[in-house]
PDB file of N, CA and C in Angstrom:
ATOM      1  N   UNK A   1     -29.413   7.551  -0.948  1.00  0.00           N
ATOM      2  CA  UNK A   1     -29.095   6.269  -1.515  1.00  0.00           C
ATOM      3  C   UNK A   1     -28.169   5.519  -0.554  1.00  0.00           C
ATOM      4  N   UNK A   2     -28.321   4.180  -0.694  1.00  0.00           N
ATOM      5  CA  UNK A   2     -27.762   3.123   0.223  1.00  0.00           C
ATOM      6  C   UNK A   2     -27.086   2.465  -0.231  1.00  0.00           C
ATOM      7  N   UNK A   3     -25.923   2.134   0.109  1.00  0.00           N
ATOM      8  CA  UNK A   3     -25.151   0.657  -0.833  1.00  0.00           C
ATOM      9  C   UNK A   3     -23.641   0.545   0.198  1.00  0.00           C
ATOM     10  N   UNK A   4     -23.611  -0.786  -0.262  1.00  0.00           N
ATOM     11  CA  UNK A   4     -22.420  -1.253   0.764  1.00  0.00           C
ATOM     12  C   UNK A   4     -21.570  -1.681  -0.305  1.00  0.00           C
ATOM     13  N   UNK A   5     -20.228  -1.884  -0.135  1.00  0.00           N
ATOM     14  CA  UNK A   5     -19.236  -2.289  -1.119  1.00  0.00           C
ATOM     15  C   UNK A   5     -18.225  -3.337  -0.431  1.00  0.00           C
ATOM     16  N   UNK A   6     -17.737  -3.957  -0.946  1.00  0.00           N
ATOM     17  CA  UNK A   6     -17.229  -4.641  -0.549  1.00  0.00           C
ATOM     18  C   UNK A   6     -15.511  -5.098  -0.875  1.00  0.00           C
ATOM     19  N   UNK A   7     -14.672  -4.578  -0.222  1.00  0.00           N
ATOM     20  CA  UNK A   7     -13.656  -4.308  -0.859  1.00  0.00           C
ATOM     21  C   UNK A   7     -12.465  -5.286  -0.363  1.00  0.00           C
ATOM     22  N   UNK A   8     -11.450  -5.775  -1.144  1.00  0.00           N
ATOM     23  CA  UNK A   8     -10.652  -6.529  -1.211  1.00  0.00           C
ATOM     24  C   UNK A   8      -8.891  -5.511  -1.371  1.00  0.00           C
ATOM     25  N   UNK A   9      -8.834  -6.074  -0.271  1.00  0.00           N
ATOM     26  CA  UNK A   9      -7.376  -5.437  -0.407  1.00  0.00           C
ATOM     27  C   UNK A   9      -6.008  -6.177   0.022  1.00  0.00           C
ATOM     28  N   UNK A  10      -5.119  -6.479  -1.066  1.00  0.00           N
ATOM     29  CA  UNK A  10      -4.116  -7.618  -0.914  1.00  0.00           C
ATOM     30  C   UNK A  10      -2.874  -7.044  -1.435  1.00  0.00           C
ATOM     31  N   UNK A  11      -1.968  -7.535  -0.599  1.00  0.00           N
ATOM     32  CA  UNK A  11      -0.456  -6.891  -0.453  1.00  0.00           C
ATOM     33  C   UNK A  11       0.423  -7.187   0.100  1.00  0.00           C
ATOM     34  N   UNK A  12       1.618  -6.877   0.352  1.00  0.00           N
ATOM     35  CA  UNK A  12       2.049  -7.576   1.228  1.00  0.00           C
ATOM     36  C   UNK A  12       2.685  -6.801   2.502  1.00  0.00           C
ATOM     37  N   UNK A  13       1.960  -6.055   2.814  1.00  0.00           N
ATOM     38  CA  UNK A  13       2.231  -5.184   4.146  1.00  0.00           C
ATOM     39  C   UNK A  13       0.583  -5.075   4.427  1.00  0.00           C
ATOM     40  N   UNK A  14       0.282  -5.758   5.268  1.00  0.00           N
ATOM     41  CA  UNK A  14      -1.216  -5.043   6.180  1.00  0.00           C
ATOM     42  C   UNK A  14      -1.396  -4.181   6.691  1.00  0.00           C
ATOM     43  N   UNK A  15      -0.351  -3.625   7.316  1.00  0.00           N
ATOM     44  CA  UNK A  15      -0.274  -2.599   8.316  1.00  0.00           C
ATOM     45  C   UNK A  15      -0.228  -1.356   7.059  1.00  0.00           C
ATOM     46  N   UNK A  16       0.331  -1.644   5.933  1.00  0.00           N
ATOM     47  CA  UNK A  16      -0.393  -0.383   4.891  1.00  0.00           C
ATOM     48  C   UNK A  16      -1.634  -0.191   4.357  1.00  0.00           C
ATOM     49  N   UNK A  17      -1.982  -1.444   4.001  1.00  0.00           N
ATOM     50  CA  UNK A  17      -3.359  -1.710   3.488  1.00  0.00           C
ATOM     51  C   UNK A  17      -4.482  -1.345   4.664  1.00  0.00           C
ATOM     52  N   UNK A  18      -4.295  -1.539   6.161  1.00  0.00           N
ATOM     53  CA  UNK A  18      -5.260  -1.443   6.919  1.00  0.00           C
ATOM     54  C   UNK A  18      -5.117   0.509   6.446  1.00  0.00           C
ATOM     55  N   UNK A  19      -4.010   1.390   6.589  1.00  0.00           N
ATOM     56  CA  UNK A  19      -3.961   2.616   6.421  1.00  0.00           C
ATOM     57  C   UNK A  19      -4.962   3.288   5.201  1.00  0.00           C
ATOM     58  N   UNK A  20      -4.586   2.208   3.933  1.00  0.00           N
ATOM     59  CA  UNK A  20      -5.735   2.543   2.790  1.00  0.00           C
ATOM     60  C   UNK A  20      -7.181   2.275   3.406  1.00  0.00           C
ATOM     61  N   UNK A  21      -7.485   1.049   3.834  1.00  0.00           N
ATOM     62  CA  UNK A  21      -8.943   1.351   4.297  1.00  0.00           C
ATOM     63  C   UNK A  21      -9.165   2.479   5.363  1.00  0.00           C
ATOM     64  N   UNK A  22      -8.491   2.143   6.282  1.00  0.00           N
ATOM     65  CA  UNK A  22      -8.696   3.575   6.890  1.00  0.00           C
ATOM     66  C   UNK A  22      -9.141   4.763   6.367  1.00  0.00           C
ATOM     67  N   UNK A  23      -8.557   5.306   5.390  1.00  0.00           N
ATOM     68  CA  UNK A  23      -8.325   6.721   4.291  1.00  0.00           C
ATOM     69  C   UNK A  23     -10.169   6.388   3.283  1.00  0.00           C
ATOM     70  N   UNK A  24     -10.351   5.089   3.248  1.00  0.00           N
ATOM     71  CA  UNK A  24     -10.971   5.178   1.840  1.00  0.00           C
ATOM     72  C   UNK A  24     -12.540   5.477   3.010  1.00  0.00           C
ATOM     73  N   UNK A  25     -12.432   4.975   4.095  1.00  0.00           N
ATOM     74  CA  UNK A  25     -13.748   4.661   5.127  1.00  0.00           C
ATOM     75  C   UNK A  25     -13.725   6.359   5.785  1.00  0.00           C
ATOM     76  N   UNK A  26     -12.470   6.746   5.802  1.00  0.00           N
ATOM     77  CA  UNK A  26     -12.756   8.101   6.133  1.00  0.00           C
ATOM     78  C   UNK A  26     -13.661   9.581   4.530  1.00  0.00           C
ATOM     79  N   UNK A  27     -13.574   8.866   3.468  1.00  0.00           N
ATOM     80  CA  UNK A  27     -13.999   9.324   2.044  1.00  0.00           C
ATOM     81  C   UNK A  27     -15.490   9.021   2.278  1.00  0.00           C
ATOM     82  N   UNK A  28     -15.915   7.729   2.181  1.00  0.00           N
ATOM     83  CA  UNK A  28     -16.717   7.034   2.161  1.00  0.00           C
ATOM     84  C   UNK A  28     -17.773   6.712   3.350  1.00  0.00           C
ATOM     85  N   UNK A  29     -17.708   6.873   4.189  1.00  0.00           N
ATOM     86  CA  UNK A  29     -18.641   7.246   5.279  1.00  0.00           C
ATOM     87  C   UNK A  29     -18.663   5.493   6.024  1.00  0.00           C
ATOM     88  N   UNK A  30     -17.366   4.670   6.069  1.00  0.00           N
ATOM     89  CA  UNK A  30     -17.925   3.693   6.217  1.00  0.00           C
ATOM     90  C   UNK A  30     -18.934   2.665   5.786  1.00  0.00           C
ATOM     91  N   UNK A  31     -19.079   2.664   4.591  1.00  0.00           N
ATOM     92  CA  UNK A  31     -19.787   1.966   3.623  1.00  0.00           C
ATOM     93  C   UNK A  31     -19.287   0.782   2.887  1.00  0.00           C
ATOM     94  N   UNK A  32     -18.139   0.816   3.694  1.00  0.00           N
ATOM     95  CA  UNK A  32     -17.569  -0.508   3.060  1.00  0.00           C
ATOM     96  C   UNK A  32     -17.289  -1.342   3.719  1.00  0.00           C
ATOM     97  N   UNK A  33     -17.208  -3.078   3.383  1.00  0.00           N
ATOM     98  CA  UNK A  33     -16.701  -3.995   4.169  1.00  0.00           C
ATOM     99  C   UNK A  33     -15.465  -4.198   3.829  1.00  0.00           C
ATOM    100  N   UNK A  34     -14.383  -4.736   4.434  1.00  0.00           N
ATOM    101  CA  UNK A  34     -12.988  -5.331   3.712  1.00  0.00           C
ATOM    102  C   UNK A  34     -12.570  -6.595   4.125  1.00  0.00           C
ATOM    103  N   UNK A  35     -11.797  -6.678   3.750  1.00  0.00           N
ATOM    104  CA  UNK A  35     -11.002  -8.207   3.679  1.00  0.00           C
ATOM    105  C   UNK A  35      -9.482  -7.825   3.375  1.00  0.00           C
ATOM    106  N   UNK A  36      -8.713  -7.756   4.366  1.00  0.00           N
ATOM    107  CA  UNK A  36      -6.770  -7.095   4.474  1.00  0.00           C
ATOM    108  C   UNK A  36      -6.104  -8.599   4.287  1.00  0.00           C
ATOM    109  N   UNK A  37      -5.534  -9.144   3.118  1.00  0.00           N
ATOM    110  CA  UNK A  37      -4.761 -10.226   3.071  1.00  0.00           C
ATOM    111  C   UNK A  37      -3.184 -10.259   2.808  1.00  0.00           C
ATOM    112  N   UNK A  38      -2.042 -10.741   2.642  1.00  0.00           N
ATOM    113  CA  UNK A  38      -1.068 -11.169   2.459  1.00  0.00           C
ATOM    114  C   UNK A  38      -0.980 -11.655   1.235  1.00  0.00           C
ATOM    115  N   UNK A  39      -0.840 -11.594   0.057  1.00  0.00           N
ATOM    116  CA  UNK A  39      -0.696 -12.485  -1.225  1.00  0.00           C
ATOM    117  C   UNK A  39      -0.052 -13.149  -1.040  1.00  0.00           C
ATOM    118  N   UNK A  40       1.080 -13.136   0.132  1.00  0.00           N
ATOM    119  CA  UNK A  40       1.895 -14.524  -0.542  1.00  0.00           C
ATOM    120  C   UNK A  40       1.396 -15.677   0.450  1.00  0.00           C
ATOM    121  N   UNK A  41       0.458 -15.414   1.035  1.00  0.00           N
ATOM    122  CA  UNK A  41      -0.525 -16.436   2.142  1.00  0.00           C
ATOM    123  C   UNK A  41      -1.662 -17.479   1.161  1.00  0.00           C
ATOM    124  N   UNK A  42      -1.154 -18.109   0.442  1.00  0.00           N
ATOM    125  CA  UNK A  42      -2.414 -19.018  -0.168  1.00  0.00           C
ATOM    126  C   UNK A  42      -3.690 -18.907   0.328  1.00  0.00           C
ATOM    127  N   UNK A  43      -3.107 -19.513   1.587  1.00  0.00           N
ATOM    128  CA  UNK A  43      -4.761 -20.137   2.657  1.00  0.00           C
ATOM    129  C   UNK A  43      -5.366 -18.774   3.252  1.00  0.00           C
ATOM    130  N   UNK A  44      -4.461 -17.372   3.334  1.00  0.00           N
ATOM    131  CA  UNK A  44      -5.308 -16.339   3.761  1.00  0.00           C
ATOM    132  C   UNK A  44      -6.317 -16.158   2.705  1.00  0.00           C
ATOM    133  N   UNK A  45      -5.731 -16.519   1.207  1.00  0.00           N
ATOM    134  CA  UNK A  45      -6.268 -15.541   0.189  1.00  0.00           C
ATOM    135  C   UNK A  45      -7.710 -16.742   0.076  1.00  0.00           C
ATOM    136  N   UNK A  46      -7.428 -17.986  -0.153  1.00  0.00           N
ATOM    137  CA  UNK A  46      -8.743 -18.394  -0.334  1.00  0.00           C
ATOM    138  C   UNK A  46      -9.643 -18.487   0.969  1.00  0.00           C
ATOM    139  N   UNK A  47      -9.241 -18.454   2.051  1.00  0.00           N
ATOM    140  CA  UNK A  47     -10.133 -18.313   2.981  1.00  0.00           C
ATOM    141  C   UNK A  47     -10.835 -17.315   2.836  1.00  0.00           C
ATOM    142  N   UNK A  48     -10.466 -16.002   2.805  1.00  0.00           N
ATOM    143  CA  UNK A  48     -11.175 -14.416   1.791  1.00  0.00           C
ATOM    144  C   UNK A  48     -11.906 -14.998   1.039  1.00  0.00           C
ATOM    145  N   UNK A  49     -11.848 -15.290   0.050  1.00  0.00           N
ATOM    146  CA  UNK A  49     -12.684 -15.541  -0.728  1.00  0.00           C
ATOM    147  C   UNK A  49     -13.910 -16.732  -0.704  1.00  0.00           C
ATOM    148  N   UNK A  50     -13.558 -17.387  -0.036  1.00  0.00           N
ATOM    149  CA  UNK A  50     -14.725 -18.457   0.654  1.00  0.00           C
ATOM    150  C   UNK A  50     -15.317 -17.401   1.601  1.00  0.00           C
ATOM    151  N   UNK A  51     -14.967 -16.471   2.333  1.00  0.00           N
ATOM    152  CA  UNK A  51     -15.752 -16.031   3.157  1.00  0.00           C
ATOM    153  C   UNK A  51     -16.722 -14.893   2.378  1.00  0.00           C
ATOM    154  N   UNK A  52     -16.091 -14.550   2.017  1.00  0.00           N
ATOM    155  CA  UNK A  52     -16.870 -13.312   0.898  1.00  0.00           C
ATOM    156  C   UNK A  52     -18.335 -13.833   0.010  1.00  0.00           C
ATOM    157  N   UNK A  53     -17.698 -15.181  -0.976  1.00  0.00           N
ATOM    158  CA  UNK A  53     -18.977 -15.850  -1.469  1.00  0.00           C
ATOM    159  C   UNK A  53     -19.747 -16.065  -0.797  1.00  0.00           C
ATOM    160  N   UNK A  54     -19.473 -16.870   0.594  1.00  0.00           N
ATOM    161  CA  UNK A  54     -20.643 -17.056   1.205  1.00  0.00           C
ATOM    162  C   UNK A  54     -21.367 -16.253   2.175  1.00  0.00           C
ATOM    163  N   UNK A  55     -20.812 -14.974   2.394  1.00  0.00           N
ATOM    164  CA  UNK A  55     -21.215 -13.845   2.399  1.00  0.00           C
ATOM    165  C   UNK A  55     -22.578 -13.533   1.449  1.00  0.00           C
ATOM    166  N   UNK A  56     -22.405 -13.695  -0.261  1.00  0.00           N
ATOM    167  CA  UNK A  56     -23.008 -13.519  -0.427  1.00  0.00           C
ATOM    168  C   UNK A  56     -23.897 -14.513  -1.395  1.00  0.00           C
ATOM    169  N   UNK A  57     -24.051 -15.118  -1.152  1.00  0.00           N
ATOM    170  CA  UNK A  57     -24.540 -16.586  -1.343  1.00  0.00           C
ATOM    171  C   UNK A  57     -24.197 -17.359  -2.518  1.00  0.00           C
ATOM    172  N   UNK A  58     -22.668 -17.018  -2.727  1.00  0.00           N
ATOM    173  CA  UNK A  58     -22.482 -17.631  -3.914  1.00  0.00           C
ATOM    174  C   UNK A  58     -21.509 -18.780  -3.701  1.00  0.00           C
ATOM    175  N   UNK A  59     -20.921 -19.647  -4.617  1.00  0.00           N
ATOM    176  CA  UNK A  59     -20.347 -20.790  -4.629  1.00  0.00           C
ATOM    177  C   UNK A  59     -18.720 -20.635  -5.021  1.00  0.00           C
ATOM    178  N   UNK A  60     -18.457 -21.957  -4.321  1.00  0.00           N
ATOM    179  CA  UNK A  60     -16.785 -21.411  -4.630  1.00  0.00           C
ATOM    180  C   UNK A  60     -16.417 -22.857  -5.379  1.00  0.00           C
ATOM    181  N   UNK A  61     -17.146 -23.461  -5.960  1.00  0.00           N
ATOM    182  CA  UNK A  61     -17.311 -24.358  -7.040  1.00  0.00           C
ATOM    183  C   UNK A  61     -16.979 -23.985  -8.031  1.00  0.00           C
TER     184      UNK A  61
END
């Protein structure tokens, strides 16, 4: 079986969060995409998420 996931991870240390993906891609065989943001970054967080929808062809309407 095949499947990709797509995972969102927001915090406010990257340099930890990159460590969780690290850990979860070492579980997981690399099956996942991510997105490492800053919460207290507005424009990081919706840029993520504009990129993600249109990733997957959805609207940010």
């Amino acid at each position: 079986m095949s499947w990709q996931a797509h995972v969102i991870l927001a915090g406010r240390k990257e340099a930890k969060l990159i460590a969780v993906q690290q850990e979860i891609n070492s579980i997981e065989g690399q099956r996942c995409d991510y997105v490492v943001m800053d919460v207290r970054n507005a424009k990081a967080v919706l840029e993520a998420v504009q990129a993600i929808t249109a990733k997957h062809g959805c609207s940010t309407d």
